[in-house]
C-alpha atoms as a PDB file:
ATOM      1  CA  UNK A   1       9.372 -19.345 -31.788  1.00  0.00           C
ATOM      2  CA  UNK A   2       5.752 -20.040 -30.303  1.00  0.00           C
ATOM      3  CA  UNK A   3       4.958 -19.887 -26.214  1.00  0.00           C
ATOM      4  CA  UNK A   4       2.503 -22.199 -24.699  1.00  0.00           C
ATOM      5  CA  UNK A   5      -0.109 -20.533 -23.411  1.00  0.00           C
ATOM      6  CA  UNK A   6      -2.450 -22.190 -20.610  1.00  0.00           C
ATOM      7  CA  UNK A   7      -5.562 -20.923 -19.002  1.00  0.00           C
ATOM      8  CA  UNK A   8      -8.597 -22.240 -16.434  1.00  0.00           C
ATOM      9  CA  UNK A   9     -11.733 -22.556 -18.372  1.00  0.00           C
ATOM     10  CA  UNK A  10     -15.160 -23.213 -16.851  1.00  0.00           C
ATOM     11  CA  UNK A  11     -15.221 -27.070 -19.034  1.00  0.00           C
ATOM     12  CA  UNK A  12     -19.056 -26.541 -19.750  1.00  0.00           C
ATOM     13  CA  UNK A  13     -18.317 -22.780 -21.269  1.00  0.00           C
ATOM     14  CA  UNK A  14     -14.643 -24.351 -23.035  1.00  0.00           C
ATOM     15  CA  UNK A  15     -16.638 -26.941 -24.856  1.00  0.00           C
ATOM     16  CA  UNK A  16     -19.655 -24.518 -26.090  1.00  0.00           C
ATOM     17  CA  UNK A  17     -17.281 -22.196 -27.456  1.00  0.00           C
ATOM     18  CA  UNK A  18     -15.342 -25.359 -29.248  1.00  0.00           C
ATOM     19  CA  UNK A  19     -18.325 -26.182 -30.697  1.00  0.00           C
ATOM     20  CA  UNK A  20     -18.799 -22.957 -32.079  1.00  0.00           C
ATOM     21  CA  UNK A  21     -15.125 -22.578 -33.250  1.00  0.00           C
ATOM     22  CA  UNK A  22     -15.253 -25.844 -35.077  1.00  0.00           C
ATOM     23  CA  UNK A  23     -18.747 -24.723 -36.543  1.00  0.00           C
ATOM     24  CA  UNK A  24     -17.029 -21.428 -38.058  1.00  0.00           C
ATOM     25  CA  UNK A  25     -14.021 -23.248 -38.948  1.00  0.00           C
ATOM     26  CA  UNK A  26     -11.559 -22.197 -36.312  1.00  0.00           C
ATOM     27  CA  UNK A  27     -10.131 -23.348 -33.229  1.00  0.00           C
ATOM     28  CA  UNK A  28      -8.874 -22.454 -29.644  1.00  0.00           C
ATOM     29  CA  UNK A  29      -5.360 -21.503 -31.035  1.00  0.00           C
ATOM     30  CA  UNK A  30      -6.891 -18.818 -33.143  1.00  0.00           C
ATOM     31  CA  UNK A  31      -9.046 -17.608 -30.770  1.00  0.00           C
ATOM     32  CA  UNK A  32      -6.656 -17.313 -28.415  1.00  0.00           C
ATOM     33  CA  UNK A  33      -3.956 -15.499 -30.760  1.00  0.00           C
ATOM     34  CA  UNK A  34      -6.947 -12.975 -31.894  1.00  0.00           C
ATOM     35  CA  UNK A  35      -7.466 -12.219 -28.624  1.00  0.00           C
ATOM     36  CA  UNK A  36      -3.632 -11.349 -28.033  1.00  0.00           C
ATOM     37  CA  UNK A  37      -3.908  -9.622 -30.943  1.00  0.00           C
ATOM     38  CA  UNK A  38      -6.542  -7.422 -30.275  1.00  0.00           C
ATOM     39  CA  UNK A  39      -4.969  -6.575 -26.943  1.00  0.00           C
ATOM     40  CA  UNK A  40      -1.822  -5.378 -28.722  1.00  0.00           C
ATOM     41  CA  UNK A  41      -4.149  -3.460 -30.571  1.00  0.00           C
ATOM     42  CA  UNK A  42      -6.712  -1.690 -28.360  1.00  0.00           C
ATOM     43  CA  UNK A  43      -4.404  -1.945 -25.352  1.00  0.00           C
ATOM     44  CA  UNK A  44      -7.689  -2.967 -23.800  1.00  0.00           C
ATOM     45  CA  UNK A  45      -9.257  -6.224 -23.339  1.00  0.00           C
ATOM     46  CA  UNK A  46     -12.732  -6.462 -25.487  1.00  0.00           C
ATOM     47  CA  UNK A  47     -15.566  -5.050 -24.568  1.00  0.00           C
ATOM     48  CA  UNK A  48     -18.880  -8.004 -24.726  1.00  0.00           C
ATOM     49  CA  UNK A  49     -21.286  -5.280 -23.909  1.00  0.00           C
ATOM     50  CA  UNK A  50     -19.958  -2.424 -27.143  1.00  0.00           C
ATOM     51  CA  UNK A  51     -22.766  -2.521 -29.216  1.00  0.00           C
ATOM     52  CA  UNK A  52     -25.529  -2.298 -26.656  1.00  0.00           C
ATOM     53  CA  UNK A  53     -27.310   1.166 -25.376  1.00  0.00           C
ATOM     54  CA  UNK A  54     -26.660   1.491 -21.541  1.00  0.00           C
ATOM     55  CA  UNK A  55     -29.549   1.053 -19.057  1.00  0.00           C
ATOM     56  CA  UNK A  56     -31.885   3.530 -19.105  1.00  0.00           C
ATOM     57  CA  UNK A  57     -34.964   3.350 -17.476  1.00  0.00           C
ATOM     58  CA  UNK A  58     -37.764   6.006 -17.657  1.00  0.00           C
ATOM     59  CA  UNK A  59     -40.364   6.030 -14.587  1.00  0.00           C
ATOM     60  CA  UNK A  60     -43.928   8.000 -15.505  1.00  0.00           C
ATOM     61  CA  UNK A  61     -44.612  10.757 -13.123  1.00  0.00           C
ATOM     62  CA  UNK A  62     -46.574   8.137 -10.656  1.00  0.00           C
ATOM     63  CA  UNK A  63     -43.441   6.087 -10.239  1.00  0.00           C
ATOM     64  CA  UNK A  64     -41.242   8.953  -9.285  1.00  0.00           C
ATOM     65  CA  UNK A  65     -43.364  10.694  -6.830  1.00  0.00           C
ATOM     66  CA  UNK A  66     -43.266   6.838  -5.456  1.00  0.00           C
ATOM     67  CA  UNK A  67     -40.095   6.904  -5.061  1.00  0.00           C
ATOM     68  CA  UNK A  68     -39.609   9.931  -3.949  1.00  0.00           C
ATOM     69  CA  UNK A  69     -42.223   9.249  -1.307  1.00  0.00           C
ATOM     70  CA  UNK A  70     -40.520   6.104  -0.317  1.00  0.00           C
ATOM     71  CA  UNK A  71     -36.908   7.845  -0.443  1.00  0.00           C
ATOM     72  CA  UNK A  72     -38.400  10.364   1.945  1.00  0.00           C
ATOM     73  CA  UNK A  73     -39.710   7.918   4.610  1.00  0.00           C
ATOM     74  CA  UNK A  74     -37.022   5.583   4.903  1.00  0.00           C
ATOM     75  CA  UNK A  75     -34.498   8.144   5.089  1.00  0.00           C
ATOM     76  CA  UNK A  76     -33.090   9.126   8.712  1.00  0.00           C
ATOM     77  CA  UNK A  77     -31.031  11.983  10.188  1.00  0.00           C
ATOM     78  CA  UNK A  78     -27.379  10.411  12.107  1.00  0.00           C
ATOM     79  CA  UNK A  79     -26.643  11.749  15.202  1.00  0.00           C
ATOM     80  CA  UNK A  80     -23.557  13.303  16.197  1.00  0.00           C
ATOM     81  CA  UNK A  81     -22.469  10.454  17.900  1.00  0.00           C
ATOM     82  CA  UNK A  82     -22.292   8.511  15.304  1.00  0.00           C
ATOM     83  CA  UNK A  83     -19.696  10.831  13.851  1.00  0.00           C
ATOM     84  CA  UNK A  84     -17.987  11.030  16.638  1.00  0.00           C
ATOM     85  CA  UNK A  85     -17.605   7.459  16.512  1.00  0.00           C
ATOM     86  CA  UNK A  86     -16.255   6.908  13.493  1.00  0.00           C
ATOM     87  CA  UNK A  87     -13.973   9.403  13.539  1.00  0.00           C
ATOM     88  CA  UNK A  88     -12.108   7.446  16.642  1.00  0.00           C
ATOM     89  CA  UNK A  89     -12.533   4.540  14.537  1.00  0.00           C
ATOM     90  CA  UNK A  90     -10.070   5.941  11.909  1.00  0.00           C
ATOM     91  CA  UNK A  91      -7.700   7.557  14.636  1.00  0.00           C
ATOM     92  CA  UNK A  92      -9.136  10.871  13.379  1.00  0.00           C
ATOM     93  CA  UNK A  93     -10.127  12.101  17.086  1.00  0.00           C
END
């Protein structure tokens, strides 16, 4: 027995991705069962971003003791009042 399975699909991103199905000789139906099938699997859903490195950006001594100069002037002390505050706030006080 085979369920119907419907979905909401931006119609510019469901007709790109036709395109490409038809192009590799597939279509919707077994797209959508690999994906169910993969979730079965991984109990996860894919992952579009697997392959690639995370961010990681390196700043040269100049740019950190920029930003650490920066960091240092627009950072302010709270009063206490503003603690006090927000602990009424919450019904802490």
């Amino acid at each position: 027995m085979h369920a119907m399975v419907t979905a909401r699909v931006p119609q510019e991103i469901r007709d790109q991705v036709n395109a490409k199905l038809k192009a590799i000789g597939s279509s919707p139906t077994e797209l959508v069962n690999a994906a169910y099938d993969y979730v079965l699997q991984a109990g996860r859903l894919p992952d579009v971003n697997n392959d690639e490195a995370p961010l990681c950006i390196t700043l040269t001594e100049a740019q950190e003791n920029e930003l650490r100069f920066r960091l240092k002037h627009v950072t302010r002390t709270v009063p206490p009042s503003f603690w006090e505050t927000a602990a009424r706030t919450r019904g802490e006080a």
